[in-house]
Protein backbone atom coordinates (compact mmCIF):
# COMPACT_ATOMS: atom_id res chain seq x y z
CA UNK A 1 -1.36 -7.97 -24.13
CA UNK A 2 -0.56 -11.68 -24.95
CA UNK A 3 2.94 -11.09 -25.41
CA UNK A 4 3.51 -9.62 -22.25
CA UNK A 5 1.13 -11.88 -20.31
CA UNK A 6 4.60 -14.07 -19.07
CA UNK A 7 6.31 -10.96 -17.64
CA UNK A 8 3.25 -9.59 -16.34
CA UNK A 9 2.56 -12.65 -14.47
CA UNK A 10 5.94 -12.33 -12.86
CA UNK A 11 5.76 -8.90 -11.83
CA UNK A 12 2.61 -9.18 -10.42
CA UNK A 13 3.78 -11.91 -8.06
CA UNK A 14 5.74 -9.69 -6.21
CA UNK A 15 2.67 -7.25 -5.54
CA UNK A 16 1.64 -9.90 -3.13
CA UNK A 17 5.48 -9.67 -1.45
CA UNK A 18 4.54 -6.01 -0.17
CA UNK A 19 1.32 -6.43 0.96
CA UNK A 20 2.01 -9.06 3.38
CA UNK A 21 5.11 -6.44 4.41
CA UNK A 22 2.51 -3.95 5.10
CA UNK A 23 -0.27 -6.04 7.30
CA UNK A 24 1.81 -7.70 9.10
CA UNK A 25 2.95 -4.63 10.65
CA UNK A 26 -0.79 -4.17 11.66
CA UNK A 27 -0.09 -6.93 14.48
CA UNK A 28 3.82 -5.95 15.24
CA UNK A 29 1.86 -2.34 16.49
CA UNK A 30 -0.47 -3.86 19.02
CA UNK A 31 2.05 -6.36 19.77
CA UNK A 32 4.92 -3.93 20.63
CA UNK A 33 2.25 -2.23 22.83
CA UNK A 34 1.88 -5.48 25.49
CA UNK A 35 5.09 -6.66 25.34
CA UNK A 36 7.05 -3.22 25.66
CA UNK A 37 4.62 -1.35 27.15
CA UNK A 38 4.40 1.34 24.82
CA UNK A 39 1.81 3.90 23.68
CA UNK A 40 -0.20 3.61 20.94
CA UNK A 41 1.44 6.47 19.92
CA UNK A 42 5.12 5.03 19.47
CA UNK A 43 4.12 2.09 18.68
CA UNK A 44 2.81 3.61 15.41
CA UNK A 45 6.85 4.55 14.63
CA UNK A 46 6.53 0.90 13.47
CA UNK A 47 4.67 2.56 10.36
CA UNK A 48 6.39 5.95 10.38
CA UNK A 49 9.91 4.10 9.80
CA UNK A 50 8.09 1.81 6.94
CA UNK A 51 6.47 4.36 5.62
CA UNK A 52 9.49 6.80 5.91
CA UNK A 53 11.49 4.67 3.88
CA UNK A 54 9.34 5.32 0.81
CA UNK A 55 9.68 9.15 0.85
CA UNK A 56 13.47 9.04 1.36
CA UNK A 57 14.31 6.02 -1.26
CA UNK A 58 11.34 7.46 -3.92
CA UNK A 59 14.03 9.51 -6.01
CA UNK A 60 16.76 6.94 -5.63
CA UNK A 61 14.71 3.95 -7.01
CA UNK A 62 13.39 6.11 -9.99
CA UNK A 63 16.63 7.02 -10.61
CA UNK A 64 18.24 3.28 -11.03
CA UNK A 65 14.75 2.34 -13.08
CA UNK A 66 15.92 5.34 -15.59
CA UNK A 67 19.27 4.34 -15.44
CA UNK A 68 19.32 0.24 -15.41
CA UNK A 69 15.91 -0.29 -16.38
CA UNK A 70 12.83 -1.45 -14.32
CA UNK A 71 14.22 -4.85 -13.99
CA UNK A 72 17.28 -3.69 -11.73
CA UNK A 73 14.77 -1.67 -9.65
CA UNK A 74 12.98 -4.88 -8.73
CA UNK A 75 15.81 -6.58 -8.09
CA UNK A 76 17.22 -3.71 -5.67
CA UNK A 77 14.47 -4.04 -4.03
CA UNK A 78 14.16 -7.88 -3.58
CA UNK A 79 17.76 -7.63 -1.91
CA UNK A 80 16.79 -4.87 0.02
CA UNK A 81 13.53 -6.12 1.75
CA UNK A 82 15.70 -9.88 1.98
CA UNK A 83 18.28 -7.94 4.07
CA UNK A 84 15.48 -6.13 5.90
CA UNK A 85 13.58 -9.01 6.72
CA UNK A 86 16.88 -11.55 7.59
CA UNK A 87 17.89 -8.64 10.18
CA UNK A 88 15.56 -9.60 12.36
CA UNK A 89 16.75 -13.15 13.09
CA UNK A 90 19.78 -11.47 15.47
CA UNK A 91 17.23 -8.90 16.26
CA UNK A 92 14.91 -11.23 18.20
CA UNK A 93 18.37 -13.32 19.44
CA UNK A 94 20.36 -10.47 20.51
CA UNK A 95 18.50 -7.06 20.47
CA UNK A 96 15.08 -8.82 22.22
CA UNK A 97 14.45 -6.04 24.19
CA UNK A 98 15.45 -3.39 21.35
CA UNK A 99 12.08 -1.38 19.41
CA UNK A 100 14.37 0.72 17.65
CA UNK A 101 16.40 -2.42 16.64
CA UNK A 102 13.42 -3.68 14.94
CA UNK A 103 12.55 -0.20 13.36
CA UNK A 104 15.83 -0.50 11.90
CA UNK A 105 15.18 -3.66 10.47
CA UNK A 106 11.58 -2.28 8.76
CA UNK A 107 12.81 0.56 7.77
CA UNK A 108 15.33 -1.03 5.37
CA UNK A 109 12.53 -3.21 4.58
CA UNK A 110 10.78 -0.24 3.52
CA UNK A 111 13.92 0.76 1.10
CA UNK A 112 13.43 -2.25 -0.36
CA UNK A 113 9.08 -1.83 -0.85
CA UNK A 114 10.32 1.26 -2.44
CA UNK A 115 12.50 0.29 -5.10
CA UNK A 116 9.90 -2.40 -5.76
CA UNK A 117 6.72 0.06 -5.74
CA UNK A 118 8.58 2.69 -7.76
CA UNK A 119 9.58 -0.42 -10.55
CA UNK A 120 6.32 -2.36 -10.57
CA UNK A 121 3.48 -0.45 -10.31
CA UNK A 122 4.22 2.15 -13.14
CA UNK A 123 5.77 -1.19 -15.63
CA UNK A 124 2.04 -2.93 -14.75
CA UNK A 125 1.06 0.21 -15.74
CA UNK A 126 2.51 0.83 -19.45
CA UNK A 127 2.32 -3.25 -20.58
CA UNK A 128 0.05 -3.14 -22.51
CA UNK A 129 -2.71 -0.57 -23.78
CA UNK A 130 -2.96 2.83 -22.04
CA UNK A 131 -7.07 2.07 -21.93
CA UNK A 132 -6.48 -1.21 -19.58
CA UNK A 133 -4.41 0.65 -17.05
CA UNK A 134 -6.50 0.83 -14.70
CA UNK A 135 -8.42 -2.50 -14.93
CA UNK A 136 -4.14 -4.33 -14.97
CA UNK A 137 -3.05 -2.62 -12.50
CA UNK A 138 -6.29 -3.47 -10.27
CA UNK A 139 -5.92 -7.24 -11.54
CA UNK A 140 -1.89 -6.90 -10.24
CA UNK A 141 -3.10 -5.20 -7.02
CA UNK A 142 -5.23 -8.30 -6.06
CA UNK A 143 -2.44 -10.50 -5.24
CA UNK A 144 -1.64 -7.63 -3.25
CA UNK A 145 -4.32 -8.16 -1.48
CA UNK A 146 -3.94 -11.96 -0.98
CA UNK A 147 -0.61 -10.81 0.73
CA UNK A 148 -2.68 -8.03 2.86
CA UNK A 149 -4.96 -11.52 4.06
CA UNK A 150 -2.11 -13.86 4.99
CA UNK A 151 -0.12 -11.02 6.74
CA UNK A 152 -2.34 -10.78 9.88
CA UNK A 153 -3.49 -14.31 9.59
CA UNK A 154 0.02 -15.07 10.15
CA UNK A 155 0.67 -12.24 12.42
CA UNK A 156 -1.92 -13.22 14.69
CA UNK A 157 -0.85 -17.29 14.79
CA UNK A 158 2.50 -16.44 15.51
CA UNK A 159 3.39 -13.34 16.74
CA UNK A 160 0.12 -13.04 18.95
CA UNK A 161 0.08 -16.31 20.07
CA UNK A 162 1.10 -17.88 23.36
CA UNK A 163 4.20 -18.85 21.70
CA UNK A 164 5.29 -15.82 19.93
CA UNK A 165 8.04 -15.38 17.81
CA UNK A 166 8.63 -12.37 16.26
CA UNK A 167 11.46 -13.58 14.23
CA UNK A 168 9.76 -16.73 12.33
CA UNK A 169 7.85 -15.54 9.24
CA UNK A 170 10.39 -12.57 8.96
CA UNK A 171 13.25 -15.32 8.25
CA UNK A 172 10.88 -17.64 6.17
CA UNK A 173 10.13 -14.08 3.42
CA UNK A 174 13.66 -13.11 4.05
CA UNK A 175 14.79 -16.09 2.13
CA UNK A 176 11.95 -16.02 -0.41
CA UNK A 177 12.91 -12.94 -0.88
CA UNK A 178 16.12 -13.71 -1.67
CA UNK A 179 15.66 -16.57 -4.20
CA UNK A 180 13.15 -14.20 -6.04
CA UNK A 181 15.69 -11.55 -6.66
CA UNK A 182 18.18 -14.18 -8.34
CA UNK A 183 15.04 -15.54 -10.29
CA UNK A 184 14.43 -11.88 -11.60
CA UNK A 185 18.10 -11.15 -12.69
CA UNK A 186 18.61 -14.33 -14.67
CA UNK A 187 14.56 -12.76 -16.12
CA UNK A 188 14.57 -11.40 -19.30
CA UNK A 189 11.95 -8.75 -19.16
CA UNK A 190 10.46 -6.22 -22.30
CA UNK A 191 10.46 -2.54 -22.23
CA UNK A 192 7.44 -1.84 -23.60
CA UNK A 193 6.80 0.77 -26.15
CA UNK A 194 2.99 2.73 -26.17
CA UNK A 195 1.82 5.53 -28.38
CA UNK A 196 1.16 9.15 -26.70
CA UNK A 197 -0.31 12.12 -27.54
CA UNK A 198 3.28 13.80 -27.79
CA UNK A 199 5.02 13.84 -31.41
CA UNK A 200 8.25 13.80 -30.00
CA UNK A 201 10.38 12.99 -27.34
CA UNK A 202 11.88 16.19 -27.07
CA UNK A 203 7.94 17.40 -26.49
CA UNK A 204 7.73 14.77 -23.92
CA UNK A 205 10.89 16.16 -21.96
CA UNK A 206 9.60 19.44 -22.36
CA UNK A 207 5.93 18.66 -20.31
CA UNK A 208 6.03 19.64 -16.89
CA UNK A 209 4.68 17.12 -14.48
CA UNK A 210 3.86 19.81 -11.72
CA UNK A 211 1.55 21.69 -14.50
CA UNK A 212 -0.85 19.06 -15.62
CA UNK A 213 -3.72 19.10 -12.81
CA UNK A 214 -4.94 15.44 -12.87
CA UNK A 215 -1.02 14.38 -12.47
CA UNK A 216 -0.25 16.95 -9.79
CA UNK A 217 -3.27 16.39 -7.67
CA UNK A 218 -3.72 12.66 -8.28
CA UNK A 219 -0.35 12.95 -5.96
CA UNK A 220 -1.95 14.66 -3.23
CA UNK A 221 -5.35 12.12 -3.92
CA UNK A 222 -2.61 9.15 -3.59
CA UNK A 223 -1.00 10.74 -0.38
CA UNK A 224 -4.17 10.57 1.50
CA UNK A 225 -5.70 7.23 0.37
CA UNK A 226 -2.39 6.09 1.80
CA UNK A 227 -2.68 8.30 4.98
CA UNK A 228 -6.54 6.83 5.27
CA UNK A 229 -5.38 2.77 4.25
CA UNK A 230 -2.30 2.52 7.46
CA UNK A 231 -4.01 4.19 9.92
CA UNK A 232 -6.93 2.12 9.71
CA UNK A 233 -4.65 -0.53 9.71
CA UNK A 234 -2.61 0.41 12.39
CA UNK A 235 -5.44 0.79 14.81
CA UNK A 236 -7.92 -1.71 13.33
CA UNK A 237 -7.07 -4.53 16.49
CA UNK A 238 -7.47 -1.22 19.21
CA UNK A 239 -11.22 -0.21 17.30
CA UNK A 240 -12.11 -2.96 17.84
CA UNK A 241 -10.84 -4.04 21.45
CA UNK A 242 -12.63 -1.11 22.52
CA UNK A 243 -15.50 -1.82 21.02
CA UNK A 244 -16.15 -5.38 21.54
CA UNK A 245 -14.19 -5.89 25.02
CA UNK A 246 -14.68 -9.62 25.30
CA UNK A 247 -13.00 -10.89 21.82
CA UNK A 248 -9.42 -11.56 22.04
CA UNK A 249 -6.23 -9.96 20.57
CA UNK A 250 -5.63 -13.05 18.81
CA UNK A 251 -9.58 -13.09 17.56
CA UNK A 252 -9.41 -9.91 16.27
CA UNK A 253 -6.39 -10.39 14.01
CA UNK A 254 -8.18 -13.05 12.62
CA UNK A 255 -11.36 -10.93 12.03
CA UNK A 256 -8.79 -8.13 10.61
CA UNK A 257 -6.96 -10.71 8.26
CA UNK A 258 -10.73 -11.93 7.29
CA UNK A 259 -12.98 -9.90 7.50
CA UNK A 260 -10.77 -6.58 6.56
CA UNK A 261 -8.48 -7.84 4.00
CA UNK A 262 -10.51 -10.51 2.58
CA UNK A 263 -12.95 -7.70 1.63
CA UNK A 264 -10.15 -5.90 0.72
CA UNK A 265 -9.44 -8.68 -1.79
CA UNK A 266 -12.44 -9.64 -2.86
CA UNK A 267 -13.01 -5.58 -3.59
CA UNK A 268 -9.74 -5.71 -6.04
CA UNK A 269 -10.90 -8.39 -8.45
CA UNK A 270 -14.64 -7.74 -8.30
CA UNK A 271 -13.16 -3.65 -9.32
CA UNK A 272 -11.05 -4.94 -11.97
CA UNK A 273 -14.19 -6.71 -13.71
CA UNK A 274 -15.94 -3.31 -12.95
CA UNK A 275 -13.23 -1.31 -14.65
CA UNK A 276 -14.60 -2.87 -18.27
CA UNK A 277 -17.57 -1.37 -17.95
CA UNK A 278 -17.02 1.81 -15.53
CA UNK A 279 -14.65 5.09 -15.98
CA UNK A 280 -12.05 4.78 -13.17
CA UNK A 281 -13.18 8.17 -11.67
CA UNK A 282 -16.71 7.52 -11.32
CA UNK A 283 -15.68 3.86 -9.61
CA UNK A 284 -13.14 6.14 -7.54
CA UNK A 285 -16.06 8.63 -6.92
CA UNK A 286 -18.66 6.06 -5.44
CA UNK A 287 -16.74 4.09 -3.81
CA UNK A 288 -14.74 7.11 -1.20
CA UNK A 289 -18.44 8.53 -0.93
CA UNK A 290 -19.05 4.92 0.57
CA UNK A 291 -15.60 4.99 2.58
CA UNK A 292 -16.78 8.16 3.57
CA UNK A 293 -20.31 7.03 5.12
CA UNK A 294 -18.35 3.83 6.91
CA UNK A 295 -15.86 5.97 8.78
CA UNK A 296 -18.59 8.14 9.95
CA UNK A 297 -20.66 4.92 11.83
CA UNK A 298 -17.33 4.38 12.91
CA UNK A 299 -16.61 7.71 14.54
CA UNK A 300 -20.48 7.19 16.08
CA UNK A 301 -19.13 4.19 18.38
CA UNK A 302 -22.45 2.15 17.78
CA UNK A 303 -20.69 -1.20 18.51
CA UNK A 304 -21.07 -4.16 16.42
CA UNK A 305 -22.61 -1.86 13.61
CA UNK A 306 -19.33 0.31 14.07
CA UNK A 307 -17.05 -2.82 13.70
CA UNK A 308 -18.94 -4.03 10.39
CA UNK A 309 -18.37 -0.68 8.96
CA UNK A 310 -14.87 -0.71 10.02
CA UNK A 311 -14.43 -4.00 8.33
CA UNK A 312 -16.62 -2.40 4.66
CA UNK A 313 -14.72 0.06 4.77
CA UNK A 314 -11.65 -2.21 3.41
CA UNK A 315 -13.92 -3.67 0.34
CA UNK A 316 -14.96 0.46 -1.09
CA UNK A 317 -10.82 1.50 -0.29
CA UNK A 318 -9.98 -1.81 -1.95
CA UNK A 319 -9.63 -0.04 -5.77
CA UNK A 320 -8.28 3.12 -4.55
CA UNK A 321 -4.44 3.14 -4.47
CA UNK A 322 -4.27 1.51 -8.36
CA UNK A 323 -6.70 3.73 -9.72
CA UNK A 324 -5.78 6.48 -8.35
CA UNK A 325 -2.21 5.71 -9.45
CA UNK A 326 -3.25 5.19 -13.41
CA UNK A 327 -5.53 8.20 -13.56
CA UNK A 328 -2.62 10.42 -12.13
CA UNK A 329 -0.67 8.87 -15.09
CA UNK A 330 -3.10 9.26 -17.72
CA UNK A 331 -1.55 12.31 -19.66
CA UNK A 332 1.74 11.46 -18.39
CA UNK A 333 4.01 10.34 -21.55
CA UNK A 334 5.93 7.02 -21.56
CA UNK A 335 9.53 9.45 -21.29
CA UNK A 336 8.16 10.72 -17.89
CA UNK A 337 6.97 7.48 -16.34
CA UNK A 338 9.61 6.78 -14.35
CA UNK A 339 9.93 10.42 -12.62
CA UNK A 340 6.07 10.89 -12.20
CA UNK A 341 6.00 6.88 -10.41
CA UNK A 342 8.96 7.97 -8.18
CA UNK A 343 6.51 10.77 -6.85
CA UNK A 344 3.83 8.92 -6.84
CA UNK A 345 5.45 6.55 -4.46
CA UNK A 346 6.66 8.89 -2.75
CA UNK A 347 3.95 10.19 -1.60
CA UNK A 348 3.35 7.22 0.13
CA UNK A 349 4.80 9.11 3.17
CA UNK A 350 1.24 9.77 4.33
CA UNK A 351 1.27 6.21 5.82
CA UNK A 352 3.96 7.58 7.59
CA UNK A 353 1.98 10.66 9.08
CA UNK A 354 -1.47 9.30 9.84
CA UNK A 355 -0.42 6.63 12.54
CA UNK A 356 1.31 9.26 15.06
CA UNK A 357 -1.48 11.45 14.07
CA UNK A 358 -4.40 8.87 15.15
CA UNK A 359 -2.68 7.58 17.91
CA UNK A 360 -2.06 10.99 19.66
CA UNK A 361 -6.12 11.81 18.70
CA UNK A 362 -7.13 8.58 19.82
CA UNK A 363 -4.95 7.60 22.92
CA UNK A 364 -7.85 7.36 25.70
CA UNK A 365 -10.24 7.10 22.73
CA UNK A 366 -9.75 5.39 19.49
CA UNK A 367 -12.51 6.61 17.55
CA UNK A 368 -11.51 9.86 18.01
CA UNK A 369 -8.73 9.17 15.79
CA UNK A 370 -10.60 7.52 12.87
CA UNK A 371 -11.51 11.57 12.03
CA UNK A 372 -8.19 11.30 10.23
CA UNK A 373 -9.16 8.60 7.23
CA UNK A 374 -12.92 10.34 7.42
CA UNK A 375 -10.87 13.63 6.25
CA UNK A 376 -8.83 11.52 3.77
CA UNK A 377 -11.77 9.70 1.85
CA UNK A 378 -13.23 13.15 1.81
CA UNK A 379 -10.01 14.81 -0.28
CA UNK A 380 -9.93 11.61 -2.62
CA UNK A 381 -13.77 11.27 -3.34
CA UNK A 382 -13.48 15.39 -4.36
CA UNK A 383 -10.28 15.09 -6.68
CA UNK A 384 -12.62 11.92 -8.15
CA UNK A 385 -15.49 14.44 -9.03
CA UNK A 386 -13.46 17.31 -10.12
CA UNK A 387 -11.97 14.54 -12.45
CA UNK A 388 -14.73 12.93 -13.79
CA UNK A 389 -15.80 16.70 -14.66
CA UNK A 390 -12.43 18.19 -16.40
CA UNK A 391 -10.38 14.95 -17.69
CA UNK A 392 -12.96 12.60 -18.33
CA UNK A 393 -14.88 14.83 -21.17
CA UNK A 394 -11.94 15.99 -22.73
């Protein structure tokens, strides 16, 4: 692993790129629906274009990582987001007024996430030995979730404040962005080489993805957890307002930023120290039961006891997506890791379904809405067990 620790490092950097991408958009949904008047409802197209983005550019990105390498993939998507983010500069100047203007802007943002996703996460994955998967990809995942906390903190300082300007830290990541992307083509990076249970290539060509269960449903697992993780996002700030009437907007980003992501956070690194000791599927197992038991006091509408299980919820889905994402590649050989990532990521679409799903259950009622992740947790926490039963003793 020490010979890959400097490229790791690198790669892992941009992990926290995307998550401040996806929070952010957290505060763009509530703040679309004061200052255009919109239903929660449309105003969750903010995460259906994102999200969208991901299912259409899946194949694309895979393709140029199995073409170019992973290194062009994360630099097609650096450029990508850059563009994404820059656009809305004359989007706030000249298209003010404009929503579908600025789901333009995020959905070639989410191009970009794409191309990184469908690069990084499976190269995080094979650097290094196929036991510590789990436990690097969970380490990788927590600068993530750094970039899940300052999205809303920012969010909520700048786009929800009395002075808000929707343009400002979009411009400000757009040229980060950009400067990354030249840093990471000058990069020389290692394609790493690991062992698997295949004794030829020509073996590994002939497995079919679609026909090994823990591959094929870890897929559908990964679908959901994302379904569950944006549209508790997405109507986090609403939850709560209706909950707690007398906190502010503004307050409640802050709590979300805090209180949601920093558990989120905190969740990824104390998991990846877990990971030594625990199989990933029994972590996975305990910790949707958990998710599970939150979303129901949420459904209940019991007030502040609602709102801290809202907030929990974040710290037991904190180890979900990047465990769920090595166990689905456990028996998947190093020849098929590109293809099997590209579907993984792609099934990020759920974050694309969920939103207009909750908001149409939820629109005079929020909690109504929060049945959706309660039915999500429920899937993952039952592909965990059937897991932990069939893979895990083989």
């Amino acid at each position: 692993m020490k010979k890959y620790m400097w490229p790791f490092a690198m790669v892992a950097s941009l992990f926290f790129m995307w998550g401040f991408a996806h929070s952010i958009l957290d505060v763009l949904n509530k703040h679309f629906q004061d200052t255009l008047e919109i239903t929660k409802t449309r105003s969750a197209l903010v995460q259906t274009v994102l999200y969208g983005g991901y299912f259409l550019m899946a194949l694309p990105a895979g393709y140029i990582n199995r073409r170019h390498g992973f290194k062009s993939g994360l630099v097609t998507g650096l450029l990508l987001y850059a563009v994404g983010a820059l656009m809305f500069i004359p989007g706030s100047l000249c298209f003010g007024s404009s929503f579908y203007f600025f789901l333009l802007c995020l959905f070639v943002i989410g191009c970009g996430l794409t191309c990184l996703e469908t690069a990084a996460n499976p190269y995080v994955n094979i650097l290094g030995e196929p036991e510590g998967a789990a436990r690097r990809l969970n380490l990788a995942q927590s600068l993530n979730g750094l970039g899940w906390i300052v999205g809303p903190l920012v969010g909520s300082l700048i786009i929800l404040g009395d002075n808000s300007n929707i343009a400002l830290p979009y411009a400000i990541i757009g040229c980060v962005t950009f400067v990354m992307a030249i840093v990471f083509s000058r990069l020389k990076m290692p394609e790493p080489q690991t062992e698997t249970t295949f004794s030829t290539a020509e073996e590994a060509r002939k497995m079919k993805l679609w026909h090994t269960p823990s591959y094929a449903w870890g897929v559908v697992a990964l679908f959901f957890y994302v379904a569950a993780q944006t549209g508790i996002n997405s109507f986090f700030i609403n939850y709560v307002k209706e909950e707690l009437p007398h906190l502010s907007v503004q307050t409640i980003g802050m709590m979300l930023s805090i209180g949601g992501m920093g558990l989120l956070f905190a969740g990824r690194l104390f998991g990846s120290w877990l990971l030594q000791y625990i199989r990933p599927s029994r972590l996975m197992l305990t910790f949707s039961v958990m998710a599970t038991a939150c979303m129901s006091l949420v459904i209940l509408q019991m007030g502040q006891l609602s709102v801290v299980a809202l907030c929990l919820t974040y710290l037991f889905e904190s180890v979900m997506f990047p465990t769920l994402f090595s166990m689905a590649l456990v028996k998947v050989p190093l020849q098929k890791t590109t293809t099997a990532g590209s579907f993984l990521i792609m099934s990020i679409v759920g974050g694309a379904i969920a939103p207009i799903v909750m908001g149409m259950l939820g629109e005079n009622c929020m909690a109504y809405g929060f049945t959706v992740p309660l039915v999500c947790f429920l899937v993952i926490a039952t592909y965990s067990l059937i897991y932990a039963m069939r893979t895990d003793k083989r």
